[in-house]
N, C-alpha and C. Protein backbone atom coordinates (compact mmCIF):
# COMPACT_ATOMS: atom_id res chain seq x y z
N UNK A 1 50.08 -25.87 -39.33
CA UNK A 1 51.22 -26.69 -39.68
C UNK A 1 52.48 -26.14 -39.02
N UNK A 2 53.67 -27.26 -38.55
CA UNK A 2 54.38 -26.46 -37.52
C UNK A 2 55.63 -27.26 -38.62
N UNK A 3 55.89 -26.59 -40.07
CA UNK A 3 56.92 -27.79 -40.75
C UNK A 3 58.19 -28.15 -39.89
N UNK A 4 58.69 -29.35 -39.73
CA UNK A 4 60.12 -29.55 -38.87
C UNK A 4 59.95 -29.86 -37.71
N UNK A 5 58.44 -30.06 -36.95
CA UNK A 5 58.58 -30.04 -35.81
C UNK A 5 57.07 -32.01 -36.00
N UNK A 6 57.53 -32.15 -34.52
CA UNK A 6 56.30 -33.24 -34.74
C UNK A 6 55.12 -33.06 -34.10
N UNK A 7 54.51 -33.64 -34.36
CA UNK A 7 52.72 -33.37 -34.64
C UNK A 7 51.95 -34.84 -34.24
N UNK A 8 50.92 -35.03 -33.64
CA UNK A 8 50.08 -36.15 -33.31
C UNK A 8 49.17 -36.38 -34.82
N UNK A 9 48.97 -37.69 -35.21
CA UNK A 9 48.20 -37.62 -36.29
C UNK A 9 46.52 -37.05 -35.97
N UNK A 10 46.21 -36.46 -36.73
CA UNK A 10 44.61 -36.22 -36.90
C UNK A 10 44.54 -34.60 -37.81
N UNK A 11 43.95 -33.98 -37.70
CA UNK A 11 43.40 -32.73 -38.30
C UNK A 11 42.03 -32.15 -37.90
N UNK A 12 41.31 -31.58 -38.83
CA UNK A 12 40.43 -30.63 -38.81
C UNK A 12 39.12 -31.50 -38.97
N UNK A 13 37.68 -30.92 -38.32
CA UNK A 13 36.88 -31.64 -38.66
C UNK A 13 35.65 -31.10 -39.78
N UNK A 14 35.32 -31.86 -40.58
CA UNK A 14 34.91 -31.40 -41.97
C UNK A 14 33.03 -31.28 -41.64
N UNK A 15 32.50 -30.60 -42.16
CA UNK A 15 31.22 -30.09 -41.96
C UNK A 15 30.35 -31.16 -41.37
N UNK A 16 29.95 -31.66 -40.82
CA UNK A 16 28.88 -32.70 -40.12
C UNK A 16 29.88 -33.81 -39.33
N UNK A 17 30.93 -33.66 -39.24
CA UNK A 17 31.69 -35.01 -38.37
C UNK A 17 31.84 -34.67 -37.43
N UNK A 18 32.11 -35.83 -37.07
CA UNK A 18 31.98 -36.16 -35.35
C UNK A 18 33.87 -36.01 -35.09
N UNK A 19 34.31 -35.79 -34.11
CA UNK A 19 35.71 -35.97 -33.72
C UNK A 19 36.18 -37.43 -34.01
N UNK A 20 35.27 -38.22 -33.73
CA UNK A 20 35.79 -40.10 -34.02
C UNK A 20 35.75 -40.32 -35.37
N UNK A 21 34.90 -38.88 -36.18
CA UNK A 21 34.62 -39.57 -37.63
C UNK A 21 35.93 -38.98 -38.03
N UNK A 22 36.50 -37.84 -37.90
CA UNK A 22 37.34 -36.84 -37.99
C UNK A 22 38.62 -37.46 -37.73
N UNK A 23 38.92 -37.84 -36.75
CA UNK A 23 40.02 -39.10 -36.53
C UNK A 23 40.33 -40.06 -37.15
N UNK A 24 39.46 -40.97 -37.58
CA UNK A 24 39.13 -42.49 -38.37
C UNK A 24 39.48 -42.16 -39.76
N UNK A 25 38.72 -40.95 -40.19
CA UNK A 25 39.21 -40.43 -41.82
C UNK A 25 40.92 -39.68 -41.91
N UNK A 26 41.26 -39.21 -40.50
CA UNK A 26 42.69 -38.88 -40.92
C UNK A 26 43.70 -39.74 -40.73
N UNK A 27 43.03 -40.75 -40.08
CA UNK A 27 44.39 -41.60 -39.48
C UNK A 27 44.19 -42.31 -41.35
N UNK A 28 43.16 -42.54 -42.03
CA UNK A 28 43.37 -43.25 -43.39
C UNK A 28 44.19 -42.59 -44.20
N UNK A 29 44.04 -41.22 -43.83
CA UNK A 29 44.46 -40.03 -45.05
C UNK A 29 45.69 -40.00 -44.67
N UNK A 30 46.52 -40.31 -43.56
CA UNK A 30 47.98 -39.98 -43.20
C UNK A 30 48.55 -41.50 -43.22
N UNK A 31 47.98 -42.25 -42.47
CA UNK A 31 48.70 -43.57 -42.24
C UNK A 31 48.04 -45.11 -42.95
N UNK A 32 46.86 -44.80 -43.52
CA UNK A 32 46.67 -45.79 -44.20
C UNK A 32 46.17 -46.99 -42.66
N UNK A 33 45.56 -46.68 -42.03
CA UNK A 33 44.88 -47.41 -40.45
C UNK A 33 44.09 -46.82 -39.78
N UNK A 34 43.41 -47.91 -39.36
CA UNK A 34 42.00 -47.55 -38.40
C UNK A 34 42.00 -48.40 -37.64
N UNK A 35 41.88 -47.62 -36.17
CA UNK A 35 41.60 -48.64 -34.87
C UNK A 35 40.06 -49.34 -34.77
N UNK A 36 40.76 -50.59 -34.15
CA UNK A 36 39.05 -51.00 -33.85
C UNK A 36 38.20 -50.04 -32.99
N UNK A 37 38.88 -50.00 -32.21
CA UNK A 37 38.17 -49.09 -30.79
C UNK A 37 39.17 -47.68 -30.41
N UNK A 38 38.89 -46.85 -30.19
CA UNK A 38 38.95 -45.49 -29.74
C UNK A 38 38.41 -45.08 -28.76
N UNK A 39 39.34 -44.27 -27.60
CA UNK A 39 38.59 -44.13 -26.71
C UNK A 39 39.15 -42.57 -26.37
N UNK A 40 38.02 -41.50 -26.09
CA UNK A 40 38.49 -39.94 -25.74
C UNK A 40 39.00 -39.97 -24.26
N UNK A 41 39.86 -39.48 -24.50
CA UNK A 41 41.35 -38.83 -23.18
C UNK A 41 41.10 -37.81 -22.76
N UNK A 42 40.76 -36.77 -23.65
CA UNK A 42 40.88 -35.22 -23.28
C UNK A 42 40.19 -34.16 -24.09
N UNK A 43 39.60 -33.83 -23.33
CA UNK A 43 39.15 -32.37 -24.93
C UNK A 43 39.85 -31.21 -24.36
N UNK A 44 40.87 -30.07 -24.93
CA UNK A 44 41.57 -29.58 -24.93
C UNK A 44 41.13 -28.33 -25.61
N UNK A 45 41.30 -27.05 -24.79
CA UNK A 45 40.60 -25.76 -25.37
C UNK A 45 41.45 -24.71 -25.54
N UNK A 46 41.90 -23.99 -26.12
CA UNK A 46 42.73 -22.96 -25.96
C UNK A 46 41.80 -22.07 -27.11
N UNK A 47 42.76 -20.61 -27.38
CA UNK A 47 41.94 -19.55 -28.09
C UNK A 47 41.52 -19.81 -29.63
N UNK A 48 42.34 -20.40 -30.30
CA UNK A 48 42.91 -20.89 -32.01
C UNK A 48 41.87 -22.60 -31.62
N UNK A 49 41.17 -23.40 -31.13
CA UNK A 49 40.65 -24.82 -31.57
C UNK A 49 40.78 -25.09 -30.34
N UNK A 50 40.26 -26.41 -30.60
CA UNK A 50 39.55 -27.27 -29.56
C UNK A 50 39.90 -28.60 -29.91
N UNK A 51 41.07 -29.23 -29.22
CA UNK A 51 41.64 -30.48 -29.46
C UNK A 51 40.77 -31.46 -28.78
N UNK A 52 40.60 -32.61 -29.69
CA UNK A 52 40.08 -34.38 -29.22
C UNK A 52 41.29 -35.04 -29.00
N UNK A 53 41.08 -35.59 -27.94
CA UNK A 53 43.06 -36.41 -28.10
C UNK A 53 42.56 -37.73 -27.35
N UNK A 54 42.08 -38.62 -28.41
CA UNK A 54 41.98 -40.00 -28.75
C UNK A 54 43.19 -41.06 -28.15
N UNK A 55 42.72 -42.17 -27.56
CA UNK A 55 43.83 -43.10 -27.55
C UNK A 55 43.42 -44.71 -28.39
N UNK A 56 44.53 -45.36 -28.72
CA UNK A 56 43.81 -46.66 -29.50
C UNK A 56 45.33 -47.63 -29.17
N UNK A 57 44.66 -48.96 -29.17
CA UNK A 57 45.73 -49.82 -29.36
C UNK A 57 46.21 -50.15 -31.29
N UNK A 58 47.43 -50.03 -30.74
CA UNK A 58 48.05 -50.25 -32.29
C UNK A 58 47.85 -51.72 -32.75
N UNK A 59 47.00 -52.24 -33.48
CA UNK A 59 46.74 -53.25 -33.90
C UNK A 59 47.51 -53.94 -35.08
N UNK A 60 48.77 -53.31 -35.69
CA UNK A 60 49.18 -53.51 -36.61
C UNK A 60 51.02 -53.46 -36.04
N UNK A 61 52.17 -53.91 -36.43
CA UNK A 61 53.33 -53.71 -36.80
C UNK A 61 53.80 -52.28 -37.02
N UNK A 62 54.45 -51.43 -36.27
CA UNK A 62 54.73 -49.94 -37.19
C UNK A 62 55.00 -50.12 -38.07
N UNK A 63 55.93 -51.24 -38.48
CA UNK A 63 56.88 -50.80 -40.09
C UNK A 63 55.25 -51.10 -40.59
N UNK A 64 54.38 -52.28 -40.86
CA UNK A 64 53.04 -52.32 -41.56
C UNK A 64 52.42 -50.64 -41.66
N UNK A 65 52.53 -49.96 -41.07
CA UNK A 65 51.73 -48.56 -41.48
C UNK A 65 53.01 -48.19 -42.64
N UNK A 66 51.80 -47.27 -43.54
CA UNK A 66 52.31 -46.29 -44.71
C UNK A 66 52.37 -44.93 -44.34
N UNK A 67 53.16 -44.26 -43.98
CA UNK A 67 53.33 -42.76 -43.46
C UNK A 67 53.59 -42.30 -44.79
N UNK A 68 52.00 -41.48 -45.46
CA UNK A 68 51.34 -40.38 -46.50
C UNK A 68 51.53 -39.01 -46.53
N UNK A 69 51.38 -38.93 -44.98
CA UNK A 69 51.84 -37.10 -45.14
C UNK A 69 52.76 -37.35 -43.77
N UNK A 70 54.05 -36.07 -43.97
CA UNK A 70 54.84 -35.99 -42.69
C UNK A 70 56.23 -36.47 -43.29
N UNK A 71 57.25 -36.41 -42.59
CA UNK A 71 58.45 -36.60 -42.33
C UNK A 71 58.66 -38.15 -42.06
N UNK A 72 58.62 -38.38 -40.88
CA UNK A 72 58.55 -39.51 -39.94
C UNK A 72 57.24 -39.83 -39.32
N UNK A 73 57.08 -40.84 -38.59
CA UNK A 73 56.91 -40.87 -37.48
C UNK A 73 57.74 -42.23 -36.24
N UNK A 74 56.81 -42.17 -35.14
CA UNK A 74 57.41 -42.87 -34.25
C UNK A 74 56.85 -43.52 -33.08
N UNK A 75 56.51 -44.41 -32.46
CA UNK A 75 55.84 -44.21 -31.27
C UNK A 75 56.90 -44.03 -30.75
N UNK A 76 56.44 -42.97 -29.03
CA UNK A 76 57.04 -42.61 -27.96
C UNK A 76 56.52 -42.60 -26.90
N UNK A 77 57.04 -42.24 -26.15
CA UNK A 77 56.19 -42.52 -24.15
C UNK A 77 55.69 -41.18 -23.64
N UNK A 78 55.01 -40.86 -22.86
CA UNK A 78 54.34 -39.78 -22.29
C UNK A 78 55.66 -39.34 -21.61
N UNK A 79 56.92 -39.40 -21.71
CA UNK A 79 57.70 -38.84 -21.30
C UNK A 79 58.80 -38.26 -22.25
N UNK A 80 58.80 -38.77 -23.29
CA UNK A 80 59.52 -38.49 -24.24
C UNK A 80 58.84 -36.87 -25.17
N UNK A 81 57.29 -37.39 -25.23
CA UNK A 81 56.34 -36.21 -25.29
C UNK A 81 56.55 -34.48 -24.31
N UNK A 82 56.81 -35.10 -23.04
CA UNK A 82 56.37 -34.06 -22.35
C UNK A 82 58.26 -33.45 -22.63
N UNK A 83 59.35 -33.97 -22.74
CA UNK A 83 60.33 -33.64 -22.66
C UNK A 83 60.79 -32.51 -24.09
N UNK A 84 59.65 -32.73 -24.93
CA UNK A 84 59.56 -31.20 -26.23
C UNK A 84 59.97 -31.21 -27.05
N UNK A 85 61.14 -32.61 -27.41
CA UNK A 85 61.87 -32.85 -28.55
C UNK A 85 62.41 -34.85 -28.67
N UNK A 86 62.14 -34.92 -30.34
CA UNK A 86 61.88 -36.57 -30.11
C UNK A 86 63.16 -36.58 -31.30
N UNK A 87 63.69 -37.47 -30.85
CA UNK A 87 64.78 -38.30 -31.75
C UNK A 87 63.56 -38.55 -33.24
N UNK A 88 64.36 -38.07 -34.43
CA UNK A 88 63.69 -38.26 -35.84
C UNK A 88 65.34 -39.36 -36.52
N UNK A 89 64.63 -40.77 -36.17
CA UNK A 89 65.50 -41.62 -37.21
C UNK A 89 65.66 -41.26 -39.12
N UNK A 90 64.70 -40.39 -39.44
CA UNK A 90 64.90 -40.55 -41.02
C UNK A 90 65.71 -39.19 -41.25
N UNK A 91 65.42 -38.28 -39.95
CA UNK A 91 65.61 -36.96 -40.02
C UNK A 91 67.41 -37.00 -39.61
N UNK A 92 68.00 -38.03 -38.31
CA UNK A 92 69.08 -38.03 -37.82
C UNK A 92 69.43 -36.97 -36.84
N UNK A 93 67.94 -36.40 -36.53
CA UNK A 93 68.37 -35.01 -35.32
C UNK A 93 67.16 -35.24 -34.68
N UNK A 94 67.23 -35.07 -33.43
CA UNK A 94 66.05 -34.59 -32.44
C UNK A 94 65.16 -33.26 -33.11
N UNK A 95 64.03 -33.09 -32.89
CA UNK A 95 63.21 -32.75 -33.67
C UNK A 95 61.76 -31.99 -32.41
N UNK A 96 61.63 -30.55 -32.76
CA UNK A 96 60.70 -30.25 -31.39
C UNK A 96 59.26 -30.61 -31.45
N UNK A 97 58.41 -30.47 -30.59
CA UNK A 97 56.92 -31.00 -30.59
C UNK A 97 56.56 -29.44 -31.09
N UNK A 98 55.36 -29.50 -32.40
CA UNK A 98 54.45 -28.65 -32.34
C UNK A 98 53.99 -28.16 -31.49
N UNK A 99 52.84 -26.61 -31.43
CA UNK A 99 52.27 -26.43 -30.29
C UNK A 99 51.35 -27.25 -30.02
């Protein structure tokens, strides 16, 4: 947990799941949504885990999602991402990316 900073939705995967099952159950547990389709981008390795980094079309309205756990959220652009810090509307300050 990186509190104050932002974070991609998903988490940890629980004894017998798959990364898509692992995804599908957190996006319910945080945002209350599930994509029809999912498709893997990247598997990502460093010393501490081994990231899945999923992409999906948003099938719903943002304001329609319920944000359960977290601060905010937001969609943003692969540039706004790579730049390390995202404007937080509820927060009123730019806000840095987790590791």
């Amino acid at each position: 947990m990186a509190a104050g900073c932002w974070g991609l939705f998903g988490g940890h995967l629980d004894p017998g799941e798959t990364p898509e099952q692992a995804l599908r159950r957190e996006l319910l547990e945080e945002i209350s949504w599930q994509p029809m389709v999912v498709e893997l981008v990247m598997v990502h390795h460093i010393h501490r885990r081994t990231a899945h980094v999923f992409q999906a079309e948003l099938s719903v309205p943002l304001e329609q999602l319920q944000l359960l756990e977290g601060q905010d959220m937001a969609l943003v652009s692969p540039e706004e991402m790579l730049a390390g810090s995202i404007w937080s509307t509820k927060l009123g300050s730019h806000r840095p990316l987790a590791d």
